[in-house]
N, C-alpha and C. Protein backbone atom coordinates (compact mmCIF):
# COMPACT_ATOMS: atom_id res chain seq x y z
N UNK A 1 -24.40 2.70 -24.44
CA UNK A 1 -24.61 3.26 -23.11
C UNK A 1 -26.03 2.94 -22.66
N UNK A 2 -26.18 2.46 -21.49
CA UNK A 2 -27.68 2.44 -21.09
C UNK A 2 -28.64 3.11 -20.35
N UNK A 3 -29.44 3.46 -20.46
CA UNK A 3 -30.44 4.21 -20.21
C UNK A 3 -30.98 4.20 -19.23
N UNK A 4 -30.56 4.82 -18.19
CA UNK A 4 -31.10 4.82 -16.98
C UNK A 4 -32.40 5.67 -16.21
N UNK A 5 -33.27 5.43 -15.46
CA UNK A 5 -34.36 5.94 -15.40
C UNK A 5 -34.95 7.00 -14.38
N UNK A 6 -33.12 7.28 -13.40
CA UNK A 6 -33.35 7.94 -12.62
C UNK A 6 -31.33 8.60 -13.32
N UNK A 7 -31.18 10.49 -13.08
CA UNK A 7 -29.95 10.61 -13.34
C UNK A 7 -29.28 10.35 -12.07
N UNK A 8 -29.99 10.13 -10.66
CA UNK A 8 -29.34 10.30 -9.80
C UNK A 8 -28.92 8.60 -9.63
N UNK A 9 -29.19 7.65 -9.92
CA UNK A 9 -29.00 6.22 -10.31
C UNK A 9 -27.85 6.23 -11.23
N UNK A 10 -28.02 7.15 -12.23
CA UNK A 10 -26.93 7.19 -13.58
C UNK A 10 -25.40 7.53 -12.81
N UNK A 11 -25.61 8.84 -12.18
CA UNK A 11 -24.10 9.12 -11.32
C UNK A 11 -23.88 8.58 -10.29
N UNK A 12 -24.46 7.78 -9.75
CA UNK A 12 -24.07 6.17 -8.38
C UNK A 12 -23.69 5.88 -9.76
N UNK A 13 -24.10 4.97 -10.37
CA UNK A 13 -23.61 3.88 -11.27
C UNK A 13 -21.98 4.08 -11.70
N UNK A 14 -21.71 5.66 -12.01
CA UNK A 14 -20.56 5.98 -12.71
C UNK A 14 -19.47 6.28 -11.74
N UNK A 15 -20.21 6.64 -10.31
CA UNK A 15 -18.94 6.37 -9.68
C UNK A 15 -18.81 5.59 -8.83
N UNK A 16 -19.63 4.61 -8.80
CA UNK A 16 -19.30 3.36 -8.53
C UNK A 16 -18.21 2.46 -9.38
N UNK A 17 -18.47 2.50 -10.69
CA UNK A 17 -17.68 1.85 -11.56
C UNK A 17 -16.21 2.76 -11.79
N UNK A 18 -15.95 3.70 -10.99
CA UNK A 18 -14.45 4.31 -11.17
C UNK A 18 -13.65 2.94 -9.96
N UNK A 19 -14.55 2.40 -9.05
CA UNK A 19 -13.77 1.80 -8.89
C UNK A 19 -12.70 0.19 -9.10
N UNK A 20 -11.83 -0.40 -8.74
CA UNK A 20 -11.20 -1.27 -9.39
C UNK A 20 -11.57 -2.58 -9.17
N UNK A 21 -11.98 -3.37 -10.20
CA UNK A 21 -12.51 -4.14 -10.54
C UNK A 21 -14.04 -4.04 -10.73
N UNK A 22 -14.51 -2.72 -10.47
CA UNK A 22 -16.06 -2.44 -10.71
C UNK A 22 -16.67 -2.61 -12.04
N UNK A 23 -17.43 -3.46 -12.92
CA UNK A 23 -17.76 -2.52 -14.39
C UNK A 23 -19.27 -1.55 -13.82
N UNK A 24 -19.33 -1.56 -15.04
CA UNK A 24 -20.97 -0.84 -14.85
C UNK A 24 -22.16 -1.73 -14.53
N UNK A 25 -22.07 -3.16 -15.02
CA UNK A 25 -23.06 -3.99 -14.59
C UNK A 25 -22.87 -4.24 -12.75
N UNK A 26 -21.79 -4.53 -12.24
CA UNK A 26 -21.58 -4.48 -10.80
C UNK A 26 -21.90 -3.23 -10.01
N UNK A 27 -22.05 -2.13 -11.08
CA UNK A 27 -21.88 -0.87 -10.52
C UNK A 27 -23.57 -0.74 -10.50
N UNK A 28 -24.28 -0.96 -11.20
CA UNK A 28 -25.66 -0.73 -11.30
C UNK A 28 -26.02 -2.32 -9.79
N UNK A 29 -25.85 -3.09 -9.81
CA UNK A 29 -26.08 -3.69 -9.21
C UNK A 29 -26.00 -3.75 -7.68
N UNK A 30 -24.86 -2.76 -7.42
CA UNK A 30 -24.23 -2.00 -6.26
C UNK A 30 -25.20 -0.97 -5.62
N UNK A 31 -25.46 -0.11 -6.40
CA UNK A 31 -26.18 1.06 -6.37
C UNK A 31 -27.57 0.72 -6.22
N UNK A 32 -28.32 -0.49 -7.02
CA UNK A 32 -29.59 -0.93 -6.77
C UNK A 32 -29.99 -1.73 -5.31
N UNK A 33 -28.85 -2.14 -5.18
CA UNK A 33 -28.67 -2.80 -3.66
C UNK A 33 -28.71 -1.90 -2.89
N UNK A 34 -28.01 -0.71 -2.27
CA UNK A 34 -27.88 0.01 -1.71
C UNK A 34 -29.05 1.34 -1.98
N UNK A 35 -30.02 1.11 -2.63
CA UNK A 35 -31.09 2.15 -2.69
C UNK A 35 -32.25 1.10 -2.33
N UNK A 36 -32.10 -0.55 -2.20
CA UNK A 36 -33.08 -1.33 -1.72
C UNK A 36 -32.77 -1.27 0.18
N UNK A 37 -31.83 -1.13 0.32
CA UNK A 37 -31.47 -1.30 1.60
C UNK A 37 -31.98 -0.19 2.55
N UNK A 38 -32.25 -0.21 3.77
CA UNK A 38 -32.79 0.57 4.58
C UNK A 38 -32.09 2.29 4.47
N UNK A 39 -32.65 3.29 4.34
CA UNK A 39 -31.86 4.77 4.35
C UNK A 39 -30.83 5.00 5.33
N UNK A 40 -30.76 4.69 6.64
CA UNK A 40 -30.05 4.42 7.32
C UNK A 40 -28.58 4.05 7.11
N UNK A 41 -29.12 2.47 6.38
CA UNK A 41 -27.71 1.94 6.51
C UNK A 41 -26.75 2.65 5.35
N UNK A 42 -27.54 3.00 4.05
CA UNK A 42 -27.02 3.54 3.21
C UNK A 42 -26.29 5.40 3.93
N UNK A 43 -26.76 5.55 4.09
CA UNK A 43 -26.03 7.19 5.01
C UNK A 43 -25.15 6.57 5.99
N UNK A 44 -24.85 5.59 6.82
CA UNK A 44 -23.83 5.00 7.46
C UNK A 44 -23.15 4.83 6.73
N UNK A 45 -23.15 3.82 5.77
CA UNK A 45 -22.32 3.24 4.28
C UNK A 45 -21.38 4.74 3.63
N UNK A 46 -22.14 5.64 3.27
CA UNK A 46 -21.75 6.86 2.82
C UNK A 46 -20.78 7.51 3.93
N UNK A 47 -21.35 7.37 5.30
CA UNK A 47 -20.55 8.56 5.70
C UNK A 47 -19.46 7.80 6.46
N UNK A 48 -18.91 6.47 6.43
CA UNK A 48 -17.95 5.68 6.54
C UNK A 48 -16.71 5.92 6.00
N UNK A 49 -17.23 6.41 4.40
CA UNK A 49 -16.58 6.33 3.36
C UNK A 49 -15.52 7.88 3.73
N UNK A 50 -16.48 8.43 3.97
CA UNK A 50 -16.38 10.08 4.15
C UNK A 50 -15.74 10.46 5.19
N UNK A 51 -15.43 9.76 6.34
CA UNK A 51 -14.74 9.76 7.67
C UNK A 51 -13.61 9.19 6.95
N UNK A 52 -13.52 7.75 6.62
CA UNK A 52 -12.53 7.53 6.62
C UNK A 52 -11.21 8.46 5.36
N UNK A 53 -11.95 8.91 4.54
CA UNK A 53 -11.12 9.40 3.49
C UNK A 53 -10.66 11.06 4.38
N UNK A 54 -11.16 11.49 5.12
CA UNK A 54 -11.26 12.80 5.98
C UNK A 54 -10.26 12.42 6.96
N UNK A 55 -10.75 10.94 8.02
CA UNK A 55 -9.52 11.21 8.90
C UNK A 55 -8.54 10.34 8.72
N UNK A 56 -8.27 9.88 7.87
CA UNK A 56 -7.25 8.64 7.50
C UNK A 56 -5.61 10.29 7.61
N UNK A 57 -4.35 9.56 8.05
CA UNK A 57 -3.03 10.21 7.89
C UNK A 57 -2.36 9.68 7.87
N UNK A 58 -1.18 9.73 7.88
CA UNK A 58 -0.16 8.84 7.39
C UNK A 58 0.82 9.17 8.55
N UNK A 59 1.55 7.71 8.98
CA UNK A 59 1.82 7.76 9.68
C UNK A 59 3.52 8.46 9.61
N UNK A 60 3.84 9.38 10.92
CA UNK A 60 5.13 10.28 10.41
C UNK A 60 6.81 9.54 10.35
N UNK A 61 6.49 8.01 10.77
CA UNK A 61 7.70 7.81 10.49
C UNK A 61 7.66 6.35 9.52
N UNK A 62 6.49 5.51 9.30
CA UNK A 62 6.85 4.83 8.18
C UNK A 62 5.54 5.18 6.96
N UNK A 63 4.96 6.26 7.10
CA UNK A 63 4.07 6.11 6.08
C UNK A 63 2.68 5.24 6.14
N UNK A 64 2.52 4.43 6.71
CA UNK A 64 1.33 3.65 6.64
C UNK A 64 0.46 4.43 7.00
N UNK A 65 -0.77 3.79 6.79
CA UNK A 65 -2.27 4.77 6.75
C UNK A 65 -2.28 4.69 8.49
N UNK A 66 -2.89 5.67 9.33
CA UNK A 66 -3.35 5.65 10.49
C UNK A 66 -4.65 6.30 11.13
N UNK A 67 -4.90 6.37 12.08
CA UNK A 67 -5.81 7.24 12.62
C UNK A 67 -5.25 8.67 13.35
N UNK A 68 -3.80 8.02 13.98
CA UNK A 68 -3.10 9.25 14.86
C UNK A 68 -1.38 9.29 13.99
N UNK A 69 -0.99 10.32 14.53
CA UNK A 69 0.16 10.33 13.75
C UNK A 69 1.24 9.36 13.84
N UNK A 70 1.09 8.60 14.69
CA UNK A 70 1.91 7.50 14.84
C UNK A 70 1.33 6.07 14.55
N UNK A 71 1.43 5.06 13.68
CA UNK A 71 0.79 4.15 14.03
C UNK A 71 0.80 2.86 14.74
N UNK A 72 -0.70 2.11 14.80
CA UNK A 72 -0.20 1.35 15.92
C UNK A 72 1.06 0.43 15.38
N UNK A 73 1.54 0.26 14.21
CA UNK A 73 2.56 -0.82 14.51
C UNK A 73 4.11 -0.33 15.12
N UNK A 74 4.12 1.07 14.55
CA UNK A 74 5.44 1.82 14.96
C UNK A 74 5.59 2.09 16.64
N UNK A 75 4.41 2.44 16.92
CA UNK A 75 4.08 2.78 18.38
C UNK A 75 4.00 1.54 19.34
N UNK A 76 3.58 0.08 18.45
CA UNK A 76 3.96 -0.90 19.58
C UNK A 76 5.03 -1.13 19.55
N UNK A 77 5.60 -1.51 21.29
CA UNK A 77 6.91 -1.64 21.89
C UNK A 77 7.01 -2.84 22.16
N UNK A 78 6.09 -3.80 21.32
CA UNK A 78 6.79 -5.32 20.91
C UNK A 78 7.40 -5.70 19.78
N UNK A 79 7.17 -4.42 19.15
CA UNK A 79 7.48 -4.78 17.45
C UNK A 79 8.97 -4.81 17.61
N UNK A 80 9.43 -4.91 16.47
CA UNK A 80 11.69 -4.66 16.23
C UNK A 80 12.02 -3.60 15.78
N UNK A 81 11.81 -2.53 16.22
CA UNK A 81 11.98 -1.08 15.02
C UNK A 81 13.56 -1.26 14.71
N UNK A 82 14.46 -2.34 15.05
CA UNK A 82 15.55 -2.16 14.00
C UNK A 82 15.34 -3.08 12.80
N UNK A 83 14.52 -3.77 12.58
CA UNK A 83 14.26 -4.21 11.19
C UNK A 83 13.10 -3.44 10.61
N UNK A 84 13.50 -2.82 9.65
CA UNK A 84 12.50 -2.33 8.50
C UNK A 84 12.03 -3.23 7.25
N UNK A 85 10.90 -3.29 6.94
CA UNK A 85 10.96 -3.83 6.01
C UNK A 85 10.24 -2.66 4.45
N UNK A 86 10.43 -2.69 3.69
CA UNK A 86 10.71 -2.00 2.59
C UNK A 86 9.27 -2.12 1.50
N UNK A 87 8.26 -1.62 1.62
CA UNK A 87 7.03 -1.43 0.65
C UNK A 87 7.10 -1.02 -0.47
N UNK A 88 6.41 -1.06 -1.09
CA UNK A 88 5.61 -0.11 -2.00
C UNK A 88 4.63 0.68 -1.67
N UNK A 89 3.31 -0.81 -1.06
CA UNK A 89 2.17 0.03 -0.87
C UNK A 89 1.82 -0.37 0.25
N UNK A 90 0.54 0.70 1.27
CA UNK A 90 -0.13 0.39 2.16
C UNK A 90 -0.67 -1.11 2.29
N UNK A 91 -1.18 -1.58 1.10
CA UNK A 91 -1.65 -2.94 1.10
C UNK A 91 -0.41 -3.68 0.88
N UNK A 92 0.36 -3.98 0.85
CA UNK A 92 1.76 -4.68 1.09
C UNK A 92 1.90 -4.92 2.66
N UNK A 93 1.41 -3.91 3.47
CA UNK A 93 1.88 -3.73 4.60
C UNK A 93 0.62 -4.85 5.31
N UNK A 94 -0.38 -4.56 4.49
CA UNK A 94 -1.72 -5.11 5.39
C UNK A 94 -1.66 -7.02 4.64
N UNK A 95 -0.90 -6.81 3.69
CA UNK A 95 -0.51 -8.28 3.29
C UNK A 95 0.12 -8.98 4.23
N UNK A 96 1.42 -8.41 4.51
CA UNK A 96 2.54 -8.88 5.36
C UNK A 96 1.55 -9.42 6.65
N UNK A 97 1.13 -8.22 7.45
CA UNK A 97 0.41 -8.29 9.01
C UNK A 97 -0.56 -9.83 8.53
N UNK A 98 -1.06 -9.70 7.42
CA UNK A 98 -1.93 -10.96 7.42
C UNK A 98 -1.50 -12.53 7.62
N UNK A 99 0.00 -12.48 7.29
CA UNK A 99 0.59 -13.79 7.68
C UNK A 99 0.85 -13.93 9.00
N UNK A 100 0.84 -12.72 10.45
CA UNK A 100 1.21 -12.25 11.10
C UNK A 100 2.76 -13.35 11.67
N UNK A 101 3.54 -13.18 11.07
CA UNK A 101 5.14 -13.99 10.79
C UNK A 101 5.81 -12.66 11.01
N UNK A 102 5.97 -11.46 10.54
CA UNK A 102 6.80 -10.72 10.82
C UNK A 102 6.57 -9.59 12.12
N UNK A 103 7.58 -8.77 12.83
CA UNK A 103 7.44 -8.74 13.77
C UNK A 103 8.32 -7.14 13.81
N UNK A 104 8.90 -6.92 12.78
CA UNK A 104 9.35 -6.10 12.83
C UNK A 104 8.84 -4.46 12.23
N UNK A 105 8.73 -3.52 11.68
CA UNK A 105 8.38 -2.46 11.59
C UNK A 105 8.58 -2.05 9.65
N UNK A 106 7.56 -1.14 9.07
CA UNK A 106 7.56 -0.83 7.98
C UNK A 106 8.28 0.10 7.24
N UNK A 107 8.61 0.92 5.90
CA UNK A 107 8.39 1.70 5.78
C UNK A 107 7.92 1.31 4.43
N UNK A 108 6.97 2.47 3.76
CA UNK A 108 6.15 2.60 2.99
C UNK A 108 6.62 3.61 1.89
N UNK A 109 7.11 3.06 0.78
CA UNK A 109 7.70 4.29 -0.23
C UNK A 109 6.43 4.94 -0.58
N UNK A 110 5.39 4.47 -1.29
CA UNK A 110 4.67 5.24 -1.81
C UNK A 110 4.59 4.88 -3.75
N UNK A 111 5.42 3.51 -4.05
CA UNK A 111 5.38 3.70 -5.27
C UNK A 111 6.81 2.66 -5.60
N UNK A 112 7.23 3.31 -6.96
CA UNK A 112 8.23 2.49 -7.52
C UNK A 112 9.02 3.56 -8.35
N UNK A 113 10.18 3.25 -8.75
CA UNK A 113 10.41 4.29 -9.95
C UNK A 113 10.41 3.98 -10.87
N UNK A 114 9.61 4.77 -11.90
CA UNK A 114 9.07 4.37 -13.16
C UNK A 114 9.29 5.14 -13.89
N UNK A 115 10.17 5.83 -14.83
CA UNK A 115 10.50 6.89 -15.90
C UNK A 115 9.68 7.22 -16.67
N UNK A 116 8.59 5.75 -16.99
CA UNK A 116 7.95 5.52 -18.01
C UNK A 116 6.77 6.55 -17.29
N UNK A 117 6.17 6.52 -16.47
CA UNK A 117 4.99 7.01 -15.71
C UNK A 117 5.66 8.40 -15.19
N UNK A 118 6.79 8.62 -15.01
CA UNK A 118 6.89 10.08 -14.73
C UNK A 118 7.25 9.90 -13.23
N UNK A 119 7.73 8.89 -12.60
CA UNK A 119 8.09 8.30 -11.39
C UNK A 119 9.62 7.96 -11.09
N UNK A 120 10.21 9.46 -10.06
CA UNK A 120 11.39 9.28 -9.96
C UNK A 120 11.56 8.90 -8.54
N UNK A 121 13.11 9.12 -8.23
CA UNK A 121 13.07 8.45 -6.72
C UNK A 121 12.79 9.99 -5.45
N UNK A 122 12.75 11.19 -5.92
CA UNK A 122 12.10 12.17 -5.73
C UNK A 122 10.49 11.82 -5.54
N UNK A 123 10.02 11.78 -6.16
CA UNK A 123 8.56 11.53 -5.74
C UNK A 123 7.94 10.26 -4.96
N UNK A 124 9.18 9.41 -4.50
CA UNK A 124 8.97 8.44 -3.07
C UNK A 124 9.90 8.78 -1.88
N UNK A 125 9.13 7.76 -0.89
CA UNK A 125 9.62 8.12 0.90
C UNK A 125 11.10 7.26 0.83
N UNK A 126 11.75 7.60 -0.31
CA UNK A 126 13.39 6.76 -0.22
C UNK A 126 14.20 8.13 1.03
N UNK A 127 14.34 9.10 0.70
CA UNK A 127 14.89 10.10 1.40
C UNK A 127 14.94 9.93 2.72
N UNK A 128 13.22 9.92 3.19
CA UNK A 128 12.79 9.35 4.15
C UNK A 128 13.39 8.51 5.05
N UNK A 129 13.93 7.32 4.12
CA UNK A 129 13.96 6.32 4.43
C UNK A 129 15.57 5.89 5.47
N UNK A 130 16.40 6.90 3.90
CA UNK A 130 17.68 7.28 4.58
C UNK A 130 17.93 7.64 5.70
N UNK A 131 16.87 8.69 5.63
CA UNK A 131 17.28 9.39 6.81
C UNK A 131 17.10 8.94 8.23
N UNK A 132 15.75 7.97 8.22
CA UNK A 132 15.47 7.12 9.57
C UNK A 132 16.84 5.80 9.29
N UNK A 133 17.17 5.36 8.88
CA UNK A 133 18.80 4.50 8.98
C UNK A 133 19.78 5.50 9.42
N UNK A 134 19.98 6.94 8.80
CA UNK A 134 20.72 7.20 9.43
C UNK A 134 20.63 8.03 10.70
N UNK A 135 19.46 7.56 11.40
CA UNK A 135 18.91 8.65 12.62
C UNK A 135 19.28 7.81 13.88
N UNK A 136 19.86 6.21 13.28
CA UNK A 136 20.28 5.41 14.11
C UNK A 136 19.20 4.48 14.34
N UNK A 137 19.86 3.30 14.98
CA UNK A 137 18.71 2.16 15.46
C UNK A 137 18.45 1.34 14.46
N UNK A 138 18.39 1.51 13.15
CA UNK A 138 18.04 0.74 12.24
C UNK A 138 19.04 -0.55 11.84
N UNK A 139 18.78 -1.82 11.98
CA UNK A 139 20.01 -2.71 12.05
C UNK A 139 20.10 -2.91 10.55
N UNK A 140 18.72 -3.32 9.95
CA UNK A 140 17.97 -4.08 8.77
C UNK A 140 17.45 -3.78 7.82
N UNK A 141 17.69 -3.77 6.86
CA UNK A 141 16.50 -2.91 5.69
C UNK A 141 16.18 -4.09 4.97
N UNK A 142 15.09 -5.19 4.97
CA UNK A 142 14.50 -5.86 3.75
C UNK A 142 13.38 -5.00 2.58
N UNK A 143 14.13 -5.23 1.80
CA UNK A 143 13.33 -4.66 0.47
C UNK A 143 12.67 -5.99 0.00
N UNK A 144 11.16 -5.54 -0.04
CA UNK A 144 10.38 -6.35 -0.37
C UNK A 144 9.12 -5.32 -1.46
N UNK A 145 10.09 -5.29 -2.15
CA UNK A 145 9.36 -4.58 -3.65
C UNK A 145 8.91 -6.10 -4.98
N UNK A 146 8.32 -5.77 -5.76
CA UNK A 146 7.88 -6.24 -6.83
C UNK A 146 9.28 -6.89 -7.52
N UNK A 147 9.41 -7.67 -8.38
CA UNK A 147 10.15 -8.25 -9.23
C UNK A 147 9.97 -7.90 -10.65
N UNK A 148 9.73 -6.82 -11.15
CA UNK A 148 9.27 -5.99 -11.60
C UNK A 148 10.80 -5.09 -12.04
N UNK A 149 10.85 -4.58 -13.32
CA UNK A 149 11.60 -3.68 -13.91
C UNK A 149 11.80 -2.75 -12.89
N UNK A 150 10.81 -1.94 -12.57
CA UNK A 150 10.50 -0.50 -11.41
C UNK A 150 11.04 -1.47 -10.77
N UNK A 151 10.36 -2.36 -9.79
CA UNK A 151 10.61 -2.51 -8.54
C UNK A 151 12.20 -3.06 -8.48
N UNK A 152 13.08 -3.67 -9.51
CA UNK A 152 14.43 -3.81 -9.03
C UNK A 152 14.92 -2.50 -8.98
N UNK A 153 14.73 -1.79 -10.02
CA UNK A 153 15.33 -0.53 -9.75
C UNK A 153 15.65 0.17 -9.06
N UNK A 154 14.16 0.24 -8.21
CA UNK A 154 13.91 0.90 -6.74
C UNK A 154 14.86 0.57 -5.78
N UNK A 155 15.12 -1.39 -5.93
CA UNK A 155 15.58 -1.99 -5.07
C UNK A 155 17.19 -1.28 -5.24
N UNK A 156 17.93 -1.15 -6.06
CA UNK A 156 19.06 -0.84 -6.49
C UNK A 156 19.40 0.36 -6.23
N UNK A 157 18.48 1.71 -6.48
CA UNK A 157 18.56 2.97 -6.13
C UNK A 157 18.55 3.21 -4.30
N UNK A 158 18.22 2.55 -3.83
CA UNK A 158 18.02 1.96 -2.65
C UNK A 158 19.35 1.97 -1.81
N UNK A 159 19.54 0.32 -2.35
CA UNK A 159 21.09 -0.17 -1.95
C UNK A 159 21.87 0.97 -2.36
N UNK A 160 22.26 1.57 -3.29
CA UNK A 160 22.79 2.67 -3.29
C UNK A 160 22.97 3.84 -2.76
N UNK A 161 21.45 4.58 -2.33
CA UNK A 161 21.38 5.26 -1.39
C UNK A 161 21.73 4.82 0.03
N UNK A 162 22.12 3.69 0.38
CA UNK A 162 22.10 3.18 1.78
C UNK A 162 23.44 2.86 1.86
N UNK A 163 24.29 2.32 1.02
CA UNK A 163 25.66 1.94 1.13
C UNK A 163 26.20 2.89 1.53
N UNK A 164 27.17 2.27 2.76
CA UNK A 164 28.28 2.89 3.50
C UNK A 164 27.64 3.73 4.50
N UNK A 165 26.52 2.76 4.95
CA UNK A 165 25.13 3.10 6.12
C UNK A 165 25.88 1.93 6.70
N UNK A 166 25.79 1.67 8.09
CA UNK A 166 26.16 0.75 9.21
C UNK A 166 25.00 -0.23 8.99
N UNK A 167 24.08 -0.57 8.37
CA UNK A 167 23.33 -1.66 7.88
C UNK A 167 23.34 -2.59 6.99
N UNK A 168 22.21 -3.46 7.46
CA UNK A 168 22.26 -4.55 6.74
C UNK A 168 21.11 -4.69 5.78
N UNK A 169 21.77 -5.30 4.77
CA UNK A 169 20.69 -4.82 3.63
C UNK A 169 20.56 -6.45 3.23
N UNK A 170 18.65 -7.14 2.74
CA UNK A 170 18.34 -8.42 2.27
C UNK A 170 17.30 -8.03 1.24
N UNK A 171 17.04 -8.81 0.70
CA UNK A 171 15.66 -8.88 0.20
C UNK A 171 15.07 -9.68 -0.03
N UNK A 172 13.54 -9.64 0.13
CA UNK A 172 12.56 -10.42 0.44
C UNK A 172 12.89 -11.57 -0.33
N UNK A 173 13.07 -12.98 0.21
CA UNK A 173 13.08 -14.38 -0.74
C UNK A 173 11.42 -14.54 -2.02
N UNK A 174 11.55 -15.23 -2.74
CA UNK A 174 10.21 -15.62 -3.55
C UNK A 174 10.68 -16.61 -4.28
N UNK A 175 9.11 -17.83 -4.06
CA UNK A 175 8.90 -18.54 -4.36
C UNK A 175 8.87 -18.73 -6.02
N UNK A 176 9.30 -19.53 -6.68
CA UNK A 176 9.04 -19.17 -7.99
C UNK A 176 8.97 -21.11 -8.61
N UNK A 177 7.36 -20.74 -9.03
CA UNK A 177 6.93 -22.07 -9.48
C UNK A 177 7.70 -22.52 -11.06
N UNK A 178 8.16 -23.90 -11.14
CA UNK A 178 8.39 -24.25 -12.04
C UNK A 178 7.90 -25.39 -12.28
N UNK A 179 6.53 -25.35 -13.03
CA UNK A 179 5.94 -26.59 -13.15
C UNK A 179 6.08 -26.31 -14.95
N UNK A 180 6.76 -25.51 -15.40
CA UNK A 180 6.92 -26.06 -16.66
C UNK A 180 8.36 -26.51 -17.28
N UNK A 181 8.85 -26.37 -15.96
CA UNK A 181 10.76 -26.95 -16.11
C UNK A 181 10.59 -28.23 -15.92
N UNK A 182 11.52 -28.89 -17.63
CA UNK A 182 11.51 -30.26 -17.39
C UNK A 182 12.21 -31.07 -16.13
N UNK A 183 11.85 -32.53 -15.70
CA UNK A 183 12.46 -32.74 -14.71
C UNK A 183 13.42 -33.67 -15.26
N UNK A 184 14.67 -34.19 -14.22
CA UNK A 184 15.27 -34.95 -14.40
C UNK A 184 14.88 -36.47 -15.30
């Protein structure tokens, strides 16, 4: 452990490094940056953090992070709210928008089901999910979960929950490299 020369340097350092991909050398390096930098910007920096974790909500009909209870993608009236497409996570959603190719509307489970982790289909927005298909309007459901043990599962508990719903059910295509399959 290293020895730091201020404790208030020591606890920046440590919770800096809670976050992902942080170690402690990035984390000291973080923290030394940001105590070289003007007081200002550092209390902006801080209270950024602090707004956003305060007013961030979720939006009430697909889950994504927002500012108001609706967000802007649900609330624009260019989007397709009869195609849904089927998450895991908030950053899934901000993946997708980044190709900006799709056009249609989210919903956001919140997760996967994982037995192993203590993750059933109770503790995601599947219910949710039902229930906006069956609230009407919904033509489409692409599930675009992980390829992943959990994530077929999900996908399956899903289709299940949805069958003998007036929809149409796909899931997301993927690319899958084979540069170690011999060729002809």
């Amino acid at each position: 452990m290293t020895s730091y020369p201020s404790k208030l340097v020591e606890r920046a350092v440590e919770q800096l490094s809670t976050l992902p991909g942080v170690g402690r050398k990035t984390a000291l390096r973080l923290a030394l940056h940001l105590l070289a930098r003007p007081q200002i910007d550092t209390h902006t920096f801080a209270h950024a953090l602090v707004e956003m974790r305060d007013g961030i909500v979720y939006c009430k009909q697909c889950h994504n992070i927002s500012d108001t209870e609706l967000c802007p993608i649900c609330s624009n009236p260019k989007r397709d709210a009869s195609i849904v497409c089927v998450v895991q996570h908030v950053g899934d959603v901000l993946a997708i928008e980044n190709t900006g190719q799709y056009r249609g509307v989210y919903h956001v489970l919140g997760g996967v089901i994982s037995p192993i982790d203590g993750i059933g289909p109770e503790d995601l927005k599947i219910t949710e999910l039902v229930e906006r298909v069956k609230s009407g309007g919904v033509q489409e459901v692409i599930l675009a979960l992980g390829t992943t043990m959990e994530g077929d599962t999900t996908n399956f508990f899903i289709y299940r929950s949805l069958s003998g719903l007036d929809v149409r059910l796909s899931v997301i295509a993927l690319s899958v490299m084979r540069s170690n399959m011999p060729t002809r």
